[in-house]
C-alpha atoms as a PDB file:
ATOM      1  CA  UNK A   1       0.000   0.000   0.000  1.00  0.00           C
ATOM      2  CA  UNK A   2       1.038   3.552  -0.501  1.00  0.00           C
ATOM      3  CA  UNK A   3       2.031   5.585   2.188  1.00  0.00           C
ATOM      4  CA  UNK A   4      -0.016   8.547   2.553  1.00  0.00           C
ATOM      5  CA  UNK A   5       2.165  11.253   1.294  1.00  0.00           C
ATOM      6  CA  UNK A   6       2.515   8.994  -1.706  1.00  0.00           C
ATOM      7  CA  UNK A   7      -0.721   8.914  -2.114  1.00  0.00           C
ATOM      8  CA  UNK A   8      -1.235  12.879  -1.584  1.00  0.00           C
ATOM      9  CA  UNK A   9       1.865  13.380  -3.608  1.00  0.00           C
ATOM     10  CA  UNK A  10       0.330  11.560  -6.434  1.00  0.00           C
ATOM     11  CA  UNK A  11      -2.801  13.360  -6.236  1.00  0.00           C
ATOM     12  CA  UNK A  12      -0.938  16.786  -6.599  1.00  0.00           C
ATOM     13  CA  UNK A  13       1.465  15.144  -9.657  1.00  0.00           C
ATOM     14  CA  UNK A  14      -1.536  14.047 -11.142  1.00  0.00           C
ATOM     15  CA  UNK A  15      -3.007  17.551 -11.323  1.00  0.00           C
ATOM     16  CA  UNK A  16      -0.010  19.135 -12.278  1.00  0.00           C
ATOM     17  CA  UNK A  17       0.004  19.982 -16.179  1.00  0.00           C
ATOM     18  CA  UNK A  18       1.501  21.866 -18.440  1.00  0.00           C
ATOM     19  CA  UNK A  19       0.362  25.020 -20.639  1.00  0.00           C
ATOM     20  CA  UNK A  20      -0.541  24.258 -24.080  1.00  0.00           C
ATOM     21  CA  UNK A  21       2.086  25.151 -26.581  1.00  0.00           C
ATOM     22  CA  UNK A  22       0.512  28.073 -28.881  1.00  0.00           C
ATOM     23  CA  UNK A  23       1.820  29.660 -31.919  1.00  0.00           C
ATOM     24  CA  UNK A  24       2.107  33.502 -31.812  1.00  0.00           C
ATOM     25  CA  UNK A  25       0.327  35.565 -33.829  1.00  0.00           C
ATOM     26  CA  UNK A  26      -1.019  39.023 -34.837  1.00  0.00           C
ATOM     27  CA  UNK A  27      -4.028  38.508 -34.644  1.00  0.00           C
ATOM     28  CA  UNK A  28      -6.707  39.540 -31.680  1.00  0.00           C
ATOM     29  CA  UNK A  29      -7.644  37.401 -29.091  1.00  0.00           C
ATOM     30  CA  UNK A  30     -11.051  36.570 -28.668  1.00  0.00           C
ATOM     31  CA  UNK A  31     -11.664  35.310 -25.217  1.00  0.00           C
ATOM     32  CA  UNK A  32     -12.894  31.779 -25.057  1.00  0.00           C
ATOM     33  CA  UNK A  33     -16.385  30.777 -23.125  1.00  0.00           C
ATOM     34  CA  UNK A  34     -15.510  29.447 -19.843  1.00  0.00           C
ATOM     35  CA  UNK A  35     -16.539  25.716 -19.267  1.00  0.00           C
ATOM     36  CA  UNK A  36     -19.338  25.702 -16.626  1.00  0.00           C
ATOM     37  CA  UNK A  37     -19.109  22.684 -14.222  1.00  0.00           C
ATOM     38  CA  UNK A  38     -22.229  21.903 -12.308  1.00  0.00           C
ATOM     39  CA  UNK A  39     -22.087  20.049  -8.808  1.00  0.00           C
ATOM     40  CA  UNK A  40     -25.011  18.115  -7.753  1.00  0.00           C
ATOM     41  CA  UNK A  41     -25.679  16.538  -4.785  1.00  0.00           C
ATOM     42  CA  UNK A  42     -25.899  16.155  -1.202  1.00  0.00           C
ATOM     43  CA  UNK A  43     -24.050  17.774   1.935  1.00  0.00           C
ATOM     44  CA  UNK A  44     -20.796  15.761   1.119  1.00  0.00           C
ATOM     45  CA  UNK A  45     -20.321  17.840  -2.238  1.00  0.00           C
ATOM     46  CA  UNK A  46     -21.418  21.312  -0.839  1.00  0.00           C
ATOM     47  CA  UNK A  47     -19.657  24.289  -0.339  1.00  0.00           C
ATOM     48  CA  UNK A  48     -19.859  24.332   3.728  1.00  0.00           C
ATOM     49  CA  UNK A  49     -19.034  20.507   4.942  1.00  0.00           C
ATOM     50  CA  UNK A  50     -17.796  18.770   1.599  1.00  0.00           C
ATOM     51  CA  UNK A  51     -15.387  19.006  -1.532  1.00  0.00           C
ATOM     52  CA  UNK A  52     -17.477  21.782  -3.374  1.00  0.00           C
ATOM     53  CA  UNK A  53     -15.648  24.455  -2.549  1.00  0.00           C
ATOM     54  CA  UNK A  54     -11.904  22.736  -2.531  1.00  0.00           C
ATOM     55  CA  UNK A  55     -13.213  21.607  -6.267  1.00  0.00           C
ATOM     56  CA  UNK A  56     -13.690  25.313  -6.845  1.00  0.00           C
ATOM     57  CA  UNK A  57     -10.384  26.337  -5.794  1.00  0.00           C
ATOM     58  CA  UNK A  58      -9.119  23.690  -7.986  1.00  0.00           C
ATOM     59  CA  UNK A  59      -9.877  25.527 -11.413  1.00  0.00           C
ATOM     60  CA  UNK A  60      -8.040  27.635 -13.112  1.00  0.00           C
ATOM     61  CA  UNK A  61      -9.997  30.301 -15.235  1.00  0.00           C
ATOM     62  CA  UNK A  62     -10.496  28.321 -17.965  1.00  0.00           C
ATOM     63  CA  UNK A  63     -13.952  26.974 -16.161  1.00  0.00           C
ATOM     64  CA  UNK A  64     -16.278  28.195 -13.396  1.00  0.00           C
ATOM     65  CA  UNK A  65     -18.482  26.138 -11.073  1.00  0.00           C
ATOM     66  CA  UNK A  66     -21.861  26.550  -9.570  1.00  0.00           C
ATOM     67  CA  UNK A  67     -22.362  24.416  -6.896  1.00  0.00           C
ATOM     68  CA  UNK A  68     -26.251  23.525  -6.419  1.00  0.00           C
ATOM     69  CA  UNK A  69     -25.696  20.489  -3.696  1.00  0.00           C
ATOM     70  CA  UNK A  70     -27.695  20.298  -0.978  1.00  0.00           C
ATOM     71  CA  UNK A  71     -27.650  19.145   2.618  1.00  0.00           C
ATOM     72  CA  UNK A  72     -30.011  16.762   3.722  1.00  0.00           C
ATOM     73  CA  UNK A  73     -30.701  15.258   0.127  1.00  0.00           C
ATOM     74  CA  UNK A  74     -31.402  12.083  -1.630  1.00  0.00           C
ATOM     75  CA  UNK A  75     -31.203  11.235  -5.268  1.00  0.00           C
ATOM     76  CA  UNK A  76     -34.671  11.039  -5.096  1.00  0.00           C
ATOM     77  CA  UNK A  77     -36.059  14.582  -2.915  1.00  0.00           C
ATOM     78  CA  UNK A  78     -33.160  16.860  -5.052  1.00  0.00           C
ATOM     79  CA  UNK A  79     -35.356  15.715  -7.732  1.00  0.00           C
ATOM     80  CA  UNK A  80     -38.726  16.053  -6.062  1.00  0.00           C
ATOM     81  CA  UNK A  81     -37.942  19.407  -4.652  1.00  0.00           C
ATOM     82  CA  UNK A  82     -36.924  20.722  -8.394  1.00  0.00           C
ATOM     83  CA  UNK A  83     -33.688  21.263  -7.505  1.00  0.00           C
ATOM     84  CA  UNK A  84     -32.488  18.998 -10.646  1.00  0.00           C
ATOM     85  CA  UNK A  85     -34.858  21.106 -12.817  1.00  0.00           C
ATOM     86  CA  UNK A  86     -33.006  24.252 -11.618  1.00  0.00           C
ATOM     87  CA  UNK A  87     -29.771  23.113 -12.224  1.00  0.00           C
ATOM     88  CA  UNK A  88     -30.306  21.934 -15.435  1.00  0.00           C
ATOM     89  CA  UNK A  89     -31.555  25.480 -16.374  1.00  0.00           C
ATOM     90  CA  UNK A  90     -28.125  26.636 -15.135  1.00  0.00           C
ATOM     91  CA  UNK A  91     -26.976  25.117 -18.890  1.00  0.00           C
ATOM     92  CA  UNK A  92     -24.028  23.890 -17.757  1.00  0.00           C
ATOM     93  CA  UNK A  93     -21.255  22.122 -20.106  1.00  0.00           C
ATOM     94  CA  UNK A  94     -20.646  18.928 -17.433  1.00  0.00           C
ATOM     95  CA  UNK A  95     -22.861  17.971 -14.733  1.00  0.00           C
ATOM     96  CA  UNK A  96     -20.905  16.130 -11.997  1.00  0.00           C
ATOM     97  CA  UNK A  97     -23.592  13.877 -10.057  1.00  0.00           C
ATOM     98  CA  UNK A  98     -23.182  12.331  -6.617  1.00  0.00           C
ATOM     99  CA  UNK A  99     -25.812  10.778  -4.007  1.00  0.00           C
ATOM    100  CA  UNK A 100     -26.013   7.984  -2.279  1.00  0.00           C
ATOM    101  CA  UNK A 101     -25.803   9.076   1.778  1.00  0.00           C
ATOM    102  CA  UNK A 102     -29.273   9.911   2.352  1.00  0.00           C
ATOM    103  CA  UNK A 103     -30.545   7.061  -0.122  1.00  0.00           C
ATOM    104  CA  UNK A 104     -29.640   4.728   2.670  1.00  0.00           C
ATOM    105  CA  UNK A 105     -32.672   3.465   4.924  1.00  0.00           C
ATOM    106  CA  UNK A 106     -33.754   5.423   8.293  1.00  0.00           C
ATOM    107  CA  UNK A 107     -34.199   8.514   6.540  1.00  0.00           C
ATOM    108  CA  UNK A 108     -37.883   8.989   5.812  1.00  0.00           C
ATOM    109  CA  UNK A 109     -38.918  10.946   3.027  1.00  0.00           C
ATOM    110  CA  UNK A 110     -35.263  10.351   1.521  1.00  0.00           C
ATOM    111  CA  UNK A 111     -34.253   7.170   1.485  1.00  0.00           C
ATOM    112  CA  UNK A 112     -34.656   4.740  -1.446  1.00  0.00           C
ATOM    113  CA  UNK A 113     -34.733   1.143  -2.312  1.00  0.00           C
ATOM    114  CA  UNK A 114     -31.969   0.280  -5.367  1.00  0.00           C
ATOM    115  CA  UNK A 115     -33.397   0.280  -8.017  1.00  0.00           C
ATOM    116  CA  UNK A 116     -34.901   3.529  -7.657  1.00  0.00           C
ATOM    117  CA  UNK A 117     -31.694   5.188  -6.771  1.00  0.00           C
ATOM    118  CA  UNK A 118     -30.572   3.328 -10.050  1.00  0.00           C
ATOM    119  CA  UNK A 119     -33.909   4.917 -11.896  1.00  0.00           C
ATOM    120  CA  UNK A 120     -32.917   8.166 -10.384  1.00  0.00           C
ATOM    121  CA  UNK A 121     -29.529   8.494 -11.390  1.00  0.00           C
ATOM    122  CA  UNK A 122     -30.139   7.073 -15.172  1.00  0.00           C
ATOM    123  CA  UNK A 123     -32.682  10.205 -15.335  1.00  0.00           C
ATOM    124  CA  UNK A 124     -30.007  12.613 -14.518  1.00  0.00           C
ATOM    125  CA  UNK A 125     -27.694  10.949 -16.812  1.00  0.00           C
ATOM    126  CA  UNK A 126     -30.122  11.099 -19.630  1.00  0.00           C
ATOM    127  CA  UNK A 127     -32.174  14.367 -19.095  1.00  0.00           C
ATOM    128  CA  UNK A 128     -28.260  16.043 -18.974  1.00  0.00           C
ATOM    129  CA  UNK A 129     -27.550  14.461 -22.299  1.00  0.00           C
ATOM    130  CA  UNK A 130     -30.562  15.921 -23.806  1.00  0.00           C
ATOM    131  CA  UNK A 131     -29.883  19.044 -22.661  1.00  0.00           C
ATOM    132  CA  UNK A 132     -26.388  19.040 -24.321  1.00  0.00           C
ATOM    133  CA  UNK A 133     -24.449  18.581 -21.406  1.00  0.00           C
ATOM    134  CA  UNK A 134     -22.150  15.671 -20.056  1.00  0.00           C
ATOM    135  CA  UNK A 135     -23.229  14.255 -16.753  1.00  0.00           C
ATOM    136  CA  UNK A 136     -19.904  12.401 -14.824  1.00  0.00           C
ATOM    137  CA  UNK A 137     -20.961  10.223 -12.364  1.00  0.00           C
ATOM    138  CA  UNK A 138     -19.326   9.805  -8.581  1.00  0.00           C
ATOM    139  CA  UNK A 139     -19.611   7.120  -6.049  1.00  0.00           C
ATOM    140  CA  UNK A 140     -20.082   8.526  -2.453  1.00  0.00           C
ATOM    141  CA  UNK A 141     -17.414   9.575  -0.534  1.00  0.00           C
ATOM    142  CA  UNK A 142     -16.930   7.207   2.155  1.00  0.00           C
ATOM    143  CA  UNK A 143     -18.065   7.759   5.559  1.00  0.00           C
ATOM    144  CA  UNK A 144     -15.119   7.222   7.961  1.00  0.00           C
ATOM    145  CA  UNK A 145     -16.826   4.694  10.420  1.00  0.00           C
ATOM    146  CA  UNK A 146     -13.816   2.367  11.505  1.00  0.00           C
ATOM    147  CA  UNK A 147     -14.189  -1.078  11.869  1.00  0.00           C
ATOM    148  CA  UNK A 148     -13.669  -2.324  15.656  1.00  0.00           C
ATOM    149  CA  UNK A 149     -13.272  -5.846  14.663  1.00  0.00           C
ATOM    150  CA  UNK A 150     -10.613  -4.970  12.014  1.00  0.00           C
ATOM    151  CA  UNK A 151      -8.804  -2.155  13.444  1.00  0.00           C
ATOM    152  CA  UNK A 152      -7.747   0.555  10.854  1.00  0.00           C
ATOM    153  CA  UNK A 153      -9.989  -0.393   8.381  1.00  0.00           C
ATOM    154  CA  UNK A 154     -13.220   1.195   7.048  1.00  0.00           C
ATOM    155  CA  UNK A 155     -16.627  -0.720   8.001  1.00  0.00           C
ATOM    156  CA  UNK A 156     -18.253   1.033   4.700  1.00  0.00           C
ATOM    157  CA  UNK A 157     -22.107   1.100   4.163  1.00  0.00           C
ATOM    158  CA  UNK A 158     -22.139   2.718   1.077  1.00  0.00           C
ATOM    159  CA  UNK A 159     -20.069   0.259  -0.925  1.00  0.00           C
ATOM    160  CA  UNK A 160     -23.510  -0.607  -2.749  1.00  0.00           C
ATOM    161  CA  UNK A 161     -24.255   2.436  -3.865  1.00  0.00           C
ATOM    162  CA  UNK A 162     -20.496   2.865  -5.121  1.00  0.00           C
ATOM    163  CA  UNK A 163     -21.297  -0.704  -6.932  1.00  0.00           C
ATOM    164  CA  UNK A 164     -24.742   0.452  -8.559  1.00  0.00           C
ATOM    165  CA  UNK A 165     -22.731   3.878  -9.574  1.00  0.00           C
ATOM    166  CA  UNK A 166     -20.135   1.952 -11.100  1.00  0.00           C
ATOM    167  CA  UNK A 167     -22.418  -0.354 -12.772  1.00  0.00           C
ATOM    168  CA  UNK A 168     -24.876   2.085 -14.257  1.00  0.00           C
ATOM    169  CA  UNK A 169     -21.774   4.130 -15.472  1.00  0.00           C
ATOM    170  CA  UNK A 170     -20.740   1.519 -17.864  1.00  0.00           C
ATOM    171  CA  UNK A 171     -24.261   0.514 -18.974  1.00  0.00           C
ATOM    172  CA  UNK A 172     -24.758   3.867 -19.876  1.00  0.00           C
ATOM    173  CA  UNK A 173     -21.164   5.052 -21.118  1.00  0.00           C
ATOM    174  CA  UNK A 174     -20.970   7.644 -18.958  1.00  0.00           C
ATOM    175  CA  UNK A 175     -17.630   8.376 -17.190  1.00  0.00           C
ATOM    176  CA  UNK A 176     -17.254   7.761 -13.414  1.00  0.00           C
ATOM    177  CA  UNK A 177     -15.378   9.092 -10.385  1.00  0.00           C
ATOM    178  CA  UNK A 178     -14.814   6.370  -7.593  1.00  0.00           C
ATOM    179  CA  UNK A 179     -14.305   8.586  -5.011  1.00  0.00           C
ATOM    180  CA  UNK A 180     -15.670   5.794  -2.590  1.00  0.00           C
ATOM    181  CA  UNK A 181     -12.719   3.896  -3.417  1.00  0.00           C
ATOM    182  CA  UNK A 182     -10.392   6.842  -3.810  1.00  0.00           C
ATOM    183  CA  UNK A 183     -11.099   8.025  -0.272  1.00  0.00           C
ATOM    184  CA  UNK A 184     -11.350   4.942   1.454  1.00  0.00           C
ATOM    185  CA  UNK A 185      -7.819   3.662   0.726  1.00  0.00           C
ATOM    186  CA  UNK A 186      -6.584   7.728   1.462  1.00  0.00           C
ATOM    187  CA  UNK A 187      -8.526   7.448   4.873  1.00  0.00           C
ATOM    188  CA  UNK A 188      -7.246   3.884   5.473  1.00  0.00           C
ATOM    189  CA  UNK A 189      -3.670   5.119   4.336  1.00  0.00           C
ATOM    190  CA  UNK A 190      -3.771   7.709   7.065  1.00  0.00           C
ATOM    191  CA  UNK A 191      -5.713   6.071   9.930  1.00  0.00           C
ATOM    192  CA  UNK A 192      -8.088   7.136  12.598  1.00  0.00           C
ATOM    193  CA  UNK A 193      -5.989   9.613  14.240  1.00  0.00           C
ATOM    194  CA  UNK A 194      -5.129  11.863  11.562  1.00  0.00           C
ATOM    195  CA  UNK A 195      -8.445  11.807   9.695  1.00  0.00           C
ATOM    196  CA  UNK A 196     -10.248  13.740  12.765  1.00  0.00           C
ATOM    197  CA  UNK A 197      -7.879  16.173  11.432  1.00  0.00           C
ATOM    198  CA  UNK A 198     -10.342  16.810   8.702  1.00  0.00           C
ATOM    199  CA  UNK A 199     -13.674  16.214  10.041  1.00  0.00           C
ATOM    200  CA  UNK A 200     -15.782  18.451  12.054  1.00  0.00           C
ATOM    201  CA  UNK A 201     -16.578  19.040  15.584  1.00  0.00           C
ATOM    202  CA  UNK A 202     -19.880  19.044  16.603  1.00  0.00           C
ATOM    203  CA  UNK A 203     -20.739  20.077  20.341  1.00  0.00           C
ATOM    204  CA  UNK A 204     -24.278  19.915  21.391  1.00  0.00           C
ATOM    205  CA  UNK A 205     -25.347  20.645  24.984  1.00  0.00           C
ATOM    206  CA  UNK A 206     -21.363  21.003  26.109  1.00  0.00           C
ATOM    207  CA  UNK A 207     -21.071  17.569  24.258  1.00  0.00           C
ATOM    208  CA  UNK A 208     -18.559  17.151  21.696  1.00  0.00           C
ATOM    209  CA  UNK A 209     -18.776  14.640  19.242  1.00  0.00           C
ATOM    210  CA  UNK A 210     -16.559  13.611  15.783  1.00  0.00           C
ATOM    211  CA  UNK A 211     -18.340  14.068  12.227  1.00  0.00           C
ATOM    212  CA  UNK A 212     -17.374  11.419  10.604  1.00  0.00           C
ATOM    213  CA  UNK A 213     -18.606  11.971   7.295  1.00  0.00           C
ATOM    214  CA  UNK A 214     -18.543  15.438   6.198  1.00  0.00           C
ATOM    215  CA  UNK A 215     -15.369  17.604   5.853  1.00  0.00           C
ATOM    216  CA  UNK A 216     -13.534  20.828   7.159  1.00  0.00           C
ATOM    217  CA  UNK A 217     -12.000  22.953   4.468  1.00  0.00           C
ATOM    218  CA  UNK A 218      -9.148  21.085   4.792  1.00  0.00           C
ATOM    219  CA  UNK A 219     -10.702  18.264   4.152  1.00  0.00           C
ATOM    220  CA  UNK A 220     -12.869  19.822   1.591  1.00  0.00           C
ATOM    221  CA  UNK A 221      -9.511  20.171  -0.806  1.00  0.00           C
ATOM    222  CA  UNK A 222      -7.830  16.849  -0.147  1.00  0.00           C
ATOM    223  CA  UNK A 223     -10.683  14.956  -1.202  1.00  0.00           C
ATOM    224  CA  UNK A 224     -11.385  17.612  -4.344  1.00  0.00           C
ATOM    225  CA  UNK A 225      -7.772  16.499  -5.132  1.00  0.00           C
ATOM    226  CA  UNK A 226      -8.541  13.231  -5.394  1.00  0.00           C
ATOM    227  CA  UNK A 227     -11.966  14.012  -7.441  1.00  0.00           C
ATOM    228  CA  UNK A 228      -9.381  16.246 -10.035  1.00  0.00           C
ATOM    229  CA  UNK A 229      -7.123  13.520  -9.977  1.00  0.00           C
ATOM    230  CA  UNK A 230      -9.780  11.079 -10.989  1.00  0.00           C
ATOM    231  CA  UNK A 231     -11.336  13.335 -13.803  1.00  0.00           C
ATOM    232  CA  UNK A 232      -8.085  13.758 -15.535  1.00  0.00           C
ATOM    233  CA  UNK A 233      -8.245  10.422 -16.205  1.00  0.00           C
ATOM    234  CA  UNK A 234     -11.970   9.813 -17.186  1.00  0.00           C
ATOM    235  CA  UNK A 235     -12.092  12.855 -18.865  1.00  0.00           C
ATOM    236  CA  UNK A 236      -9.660  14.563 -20.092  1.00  0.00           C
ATOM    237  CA  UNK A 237     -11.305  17.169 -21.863  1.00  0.00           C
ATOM    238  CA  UNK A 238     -11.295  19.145 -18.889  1.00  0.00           C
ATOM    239  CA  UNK A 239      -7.555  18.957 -17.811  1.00  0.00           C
ATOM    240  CA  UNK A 240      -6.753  22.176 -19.274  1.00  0.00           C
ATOM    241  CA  UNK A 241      -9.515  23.557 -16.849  1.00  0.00           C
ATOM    242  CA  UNK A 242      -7.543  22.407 -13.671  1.00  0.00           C
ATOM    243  CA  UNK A 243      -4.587  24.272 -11.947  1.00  0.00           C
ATOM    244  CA  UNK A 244      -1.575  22.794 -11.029  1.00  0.00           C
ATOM    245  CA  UNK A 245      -1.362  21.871  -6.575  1.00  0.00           C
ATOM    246  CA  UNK A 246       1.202  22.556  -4.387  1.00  0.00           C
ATOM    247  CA  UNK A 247       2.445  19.880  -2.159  1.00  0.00           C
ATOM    248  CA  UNK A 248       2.455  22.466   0.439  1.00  0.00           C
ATOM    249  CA  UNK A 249      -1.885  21.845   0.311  1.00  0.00           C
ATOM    250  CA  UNK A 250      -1.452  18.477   0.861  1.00  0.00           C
ATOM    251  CA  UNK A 251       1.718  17.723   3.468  1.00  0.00           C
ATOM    252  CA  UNK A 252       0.691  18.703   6.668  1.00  0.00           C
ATOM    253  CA  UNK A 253      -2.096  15.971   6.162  1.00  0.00           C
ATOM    254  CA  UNK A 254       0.624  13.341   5.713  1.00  0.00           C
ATOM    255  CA  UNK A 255       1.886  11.566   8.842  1.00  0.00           C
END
């Protein structure tokens, strides 16, 4: 296994390109339309307490993102609430779709059986094809809920959902980000301890308590790394729209 600088390090070399090569000329420039990037999804891609905002700061100005996640929401309610309908009417060039926390059962009025999470997704995927865009796919990010029989390993409940991502991704030929995966093995890399230095502190009635699935800001950019990371690779298109990292962002993670 990686260590996790390695890791972190080749997150940061992954997203480090180079500028195009262009010829000079004479001729005027005409400024080129920035790419619009559309985030969809639930607390773990907003702005506030997921990898929204760290995706954000990961563009260069070649691209701009609008962020319509939001907390509290299933594949199933964004859609019913007409929050999909809204962010379709943003017109947005690539549509980057992930759900899957509040699909799972005990969340009434949310939560989904599979094969309408499946049905849910495949409409997002196709009503953002017909609308000209290109809809990329990504598992959930894992929650960090650590596995007291197997100590330093990740006890994850949303492997299913990663699965039916995955799966409907390739049915469909649509490309997919396995940030599940991605951020499992980072948070596994780095263990217990230094994950909390990512995740939030909740104190209710003088009682403080770990959030172990949404992010700080730190967190918020090391797991946008690893989203950037993973689009360079499924597609490419946009790697000209992402900036180069310093491995000063990602070090003092590292153990």
């Amino acid at each position: 296994m990686k260590t996790p600088f390695a890791i972190l390090r080749l997150a940061a070399l992954l997203m480090a390109g180079t500028a195009p090569v262009v010829a000079e000329s004479n001729a005027p420039t005409v400024p080129q339309a920035k790419v619009k990037i559309i985030l969809v999804g639930d607390s773990t891609v907003t702005d506030s307490a997921g990898w929204g905002l760290g995706f954000a700061q990961l563009l260069n100005d070649r691209a701009e993102c609008i962020n319509t996640a939001q907390g509290g929401r299933s594949s199933m309610s964004f859609l019913k609430e007409g929050r999909w309908t809204n962010a379709l009417a943003l017109k947005g060039n690539y549509y980057l779709i992930q759900f899957g926390h509040n699909n799972e059962p005990g969340k009434p009025g949310r939560s989904t059986d599979m094969p309408t999470y499946i049905s849910d997704l495949t409409r997002y995927v196709d009503e953002a094809r017909a609308a000209g865009a290109k809809p990329v796919l990504i598992t959930p990010l894992v929650r960090r809920h650590w596995d007291k029989a197997n100590p330093g390993k990740i006890k994850s409940t949303l492997a299913p959902y990663a699965d039916a991502v995955k799966k409907l991704a390739a049915a469909k030929h649509v490309p997919v980000v396995d940030l599940h995966a991605r951020s499992l093995e980072l948070c596994e890399a780095l263990g217990p301890e230094k994950c909390l230095e990512f995740s939030p502190v909740k104190t209710v009635d003088g009682k403080s308590t770990v959030d172990n699935t949404h992010l700080n800001a730190q967190g918020g950019l090391l797991f946008a790394a690893l989203v950037v990371a993973e689009l360079r690779q499924s597609v490419p298109d946009l790697t000209p729209c992402f900036r180069a990292m310093n491995e000063s962002e990602v070090r003092p993670i590292a153990k």
